[in-house]
Protein backbone atom coordinates (compact mmCIF):
# COMPACT_ATOMS: atom_id res chain seq x y z
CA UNK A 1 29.53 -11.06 -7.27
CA UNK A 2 29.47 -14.89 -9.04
CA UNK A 3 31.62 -14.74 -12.62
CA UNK A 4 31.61 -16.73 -15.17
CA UNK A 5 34.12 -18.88 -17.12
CA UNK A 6 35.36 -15.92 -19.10
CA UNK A 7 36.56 -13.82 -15.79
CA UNK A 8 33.68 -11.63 -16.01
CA UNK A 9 30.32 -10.55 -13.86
CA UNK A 10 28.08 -13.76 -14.51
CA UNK A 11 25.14 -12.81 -16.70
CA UNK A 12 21.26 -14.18 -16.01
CA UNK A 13 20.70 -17.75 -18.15
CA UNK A 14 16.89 -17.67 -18.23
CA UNK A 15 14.25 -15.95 -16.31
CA UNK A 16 11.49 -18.13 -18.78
CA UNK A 17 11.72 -20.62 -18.07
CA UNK A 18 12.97 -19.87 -14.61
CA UNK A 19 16.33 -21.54 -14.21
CA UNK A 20 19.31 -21.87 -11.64
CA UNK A 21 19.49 -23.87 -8.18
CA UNK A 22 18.20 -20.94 -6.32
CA UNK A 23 15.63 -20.29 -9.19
CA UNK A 24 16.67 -16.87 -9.29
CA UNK A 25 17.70 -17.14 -13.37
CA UNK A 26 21.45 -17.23 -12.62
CA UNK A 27 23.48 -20.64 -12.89
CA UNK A 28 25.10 -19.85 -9.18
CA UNK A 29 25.79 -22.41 -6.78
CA UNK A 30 26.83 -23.30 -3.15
CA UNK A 31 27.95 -25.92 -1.23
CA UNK A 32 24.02 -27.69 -1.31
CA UNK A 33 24.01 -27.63 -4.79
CA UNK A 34 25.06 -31.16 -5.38
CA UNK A 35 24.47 -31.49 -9.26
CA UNK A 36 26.70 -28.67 -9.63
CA UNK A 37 24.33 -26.45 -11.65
CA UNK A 38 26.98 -24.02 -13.00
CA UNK A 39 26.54 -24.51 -17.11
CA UNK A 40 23.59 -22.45 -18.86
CA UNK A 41 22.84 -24.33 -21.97
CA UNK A 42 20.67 -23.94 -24.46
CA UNK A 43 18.67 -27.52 -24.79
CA UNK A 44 18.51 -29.35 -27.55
CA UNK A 45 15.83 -32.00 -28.24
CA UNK A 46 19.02 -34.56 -28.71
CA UNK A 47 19.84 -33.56 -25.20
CA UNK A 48 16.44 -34.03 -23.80
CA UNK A 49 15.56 -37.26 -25.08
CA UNK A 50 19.50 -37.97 -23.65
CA UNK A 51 18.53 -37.05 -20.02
CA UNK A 52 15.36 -38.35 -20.12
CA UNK A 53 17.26 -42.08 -20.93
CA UNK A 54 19.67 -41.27 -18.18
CA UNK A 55 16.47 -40.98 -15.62
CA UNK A 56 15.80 -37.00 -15.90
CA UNK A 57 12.57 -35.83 -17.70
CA UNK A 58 13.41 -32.10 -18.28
CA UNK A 59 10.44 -32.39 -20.60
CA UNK A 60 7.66 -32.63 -18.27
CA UNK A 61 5.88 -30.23 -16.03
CA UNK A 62 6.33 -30.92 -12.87
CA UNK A 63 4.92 -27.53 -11.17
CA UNK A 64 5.22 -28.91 -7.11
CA UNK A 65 9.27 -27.82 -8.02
CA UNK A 66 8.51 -24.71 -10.48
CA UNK A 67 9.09 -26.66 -13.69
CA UNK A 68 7.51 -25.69 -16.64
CA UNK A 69 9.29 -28.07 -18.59
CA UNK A 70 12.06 -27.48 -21.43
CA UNK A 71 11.37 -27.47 -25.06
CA UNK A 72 14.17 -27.32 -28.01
CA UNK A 73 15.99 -23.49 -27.33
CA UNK A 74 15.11 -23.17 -23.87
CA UNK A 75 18.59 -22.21 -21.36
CA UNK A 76 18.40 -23.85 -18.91
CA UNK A 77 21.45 -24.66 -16.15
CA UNK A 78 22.51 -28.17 -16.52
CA UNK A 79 24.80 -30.02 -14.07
CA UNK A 80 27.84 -29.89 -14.92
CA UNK A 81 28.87 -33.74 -14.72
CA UNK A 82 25.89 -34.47 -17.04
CA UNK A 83 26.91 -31.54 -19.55
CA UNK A 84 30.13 -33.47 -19.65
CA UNK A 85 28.54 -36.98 -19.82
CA UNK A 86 26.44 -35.67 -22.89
CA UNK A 87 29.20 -34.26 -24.80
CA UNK A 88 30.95 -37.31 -24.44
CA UNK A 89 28.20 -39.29 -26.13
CA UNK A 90 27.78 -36.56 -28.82
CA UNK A 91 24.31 -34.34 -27.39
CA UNK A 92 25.94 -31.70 -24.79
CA UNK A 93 23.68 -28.69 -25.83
CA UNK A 94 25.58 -25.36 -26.54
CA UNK A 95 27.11 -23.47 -24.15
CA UNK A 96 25.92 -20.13 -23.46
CA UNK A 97 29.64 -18.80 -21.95
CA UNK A 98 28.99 -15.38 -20.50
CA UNK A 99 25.97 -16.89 -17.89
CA UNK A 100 28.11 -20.05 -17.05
CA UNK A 101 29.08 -20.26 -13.70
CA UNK A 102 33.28 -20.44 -12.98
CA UNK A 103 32.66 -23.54 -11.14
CA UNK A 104 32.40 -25.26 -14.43
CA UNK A 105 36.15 -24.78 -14.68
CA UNK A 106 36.70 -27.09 -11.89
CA UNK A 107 35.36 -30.26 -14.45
CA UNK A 108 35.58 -28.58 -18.02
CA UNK A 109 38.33 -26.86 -19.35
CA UNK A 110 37.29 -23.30 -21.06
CA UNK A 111 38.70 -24.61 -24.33
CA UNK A 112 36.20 -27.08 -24.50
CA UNK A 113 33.65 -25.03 -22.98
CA UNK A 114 34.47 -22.58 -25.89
CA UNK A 115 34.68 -24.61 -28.96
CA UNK A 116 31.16 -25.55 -28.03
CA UNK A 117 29.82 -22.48 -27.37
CA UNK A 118 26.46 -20.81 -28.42
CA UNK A 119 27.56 -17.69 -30.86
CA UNK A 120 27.75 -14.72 -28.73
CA UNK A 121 24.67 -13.35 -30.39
CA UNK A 122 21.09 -11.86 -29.57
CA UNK A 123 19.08 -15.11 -30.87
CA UNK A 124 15.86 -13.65 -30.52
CA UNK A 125 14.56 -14.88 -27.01
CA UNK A 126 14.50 -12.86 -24.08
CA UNK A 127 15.33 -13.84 -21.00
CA UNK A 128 11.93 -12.60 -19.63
């Protein structure tokens, strides 16, 4: 069973749009998972137009991989090294805690993960 960064069971990110390395809507990794994809986010169009000037349209279909494309509120899981980068330039989306990977730990401390945080809340999206 994968946790998270709070020590519990780690919770699905997104199942629409389909997220996760293994595309199965869980931020879970392995060893062949070289960005690290261990932080469910949700995006922010600051963040997007951020990734797309560091090389990596999130915003375009690109259906060959099973991208839909993100829009503003979508969870998605972000690398970890690039949640990092962005927050250090002022755009790292929220972090949605309970469906972030523990991995994350090993590059973020949970302090910081915490104090930017999505609200522990039902927002109104299903992960469906």
């Amino acid at each position: 069973m994968s946790r998270n960064v709070l020590g519990e069971e780690l919770l699905p990110c997104s199942y629409d749009p389909l997220t996760g390395y293994f595309r199965d809507g869980c931020c879970r990794t392995d060893g062949n998972d070289l960005g690290t994809h261990v932080v469910c986010a949700r995006v922010t169009q600051a963040f997007l137009d951020y990734s797309l000037s560091q090389g990596n349209d999130l915003m375009t279909p690109r259906p060959e991989w099973r991208f839909v494309g993100l829009k503003p509120g979508d969870r998605w899981c972000l690398c970890v090294l690039r949640w990092l980068e962005a927050l250090q330039v002022g755009v790292a989306p929220p972090v949605v805690l309970n469906s972030t990977h523990e991995a994350a730990l090993d590059h973020v401390p949970l302090d910081v993960l915490q104090k930017n945080a999505w609200q522990n809340r039902l927002d109104g999206r299903s992960l469906h």
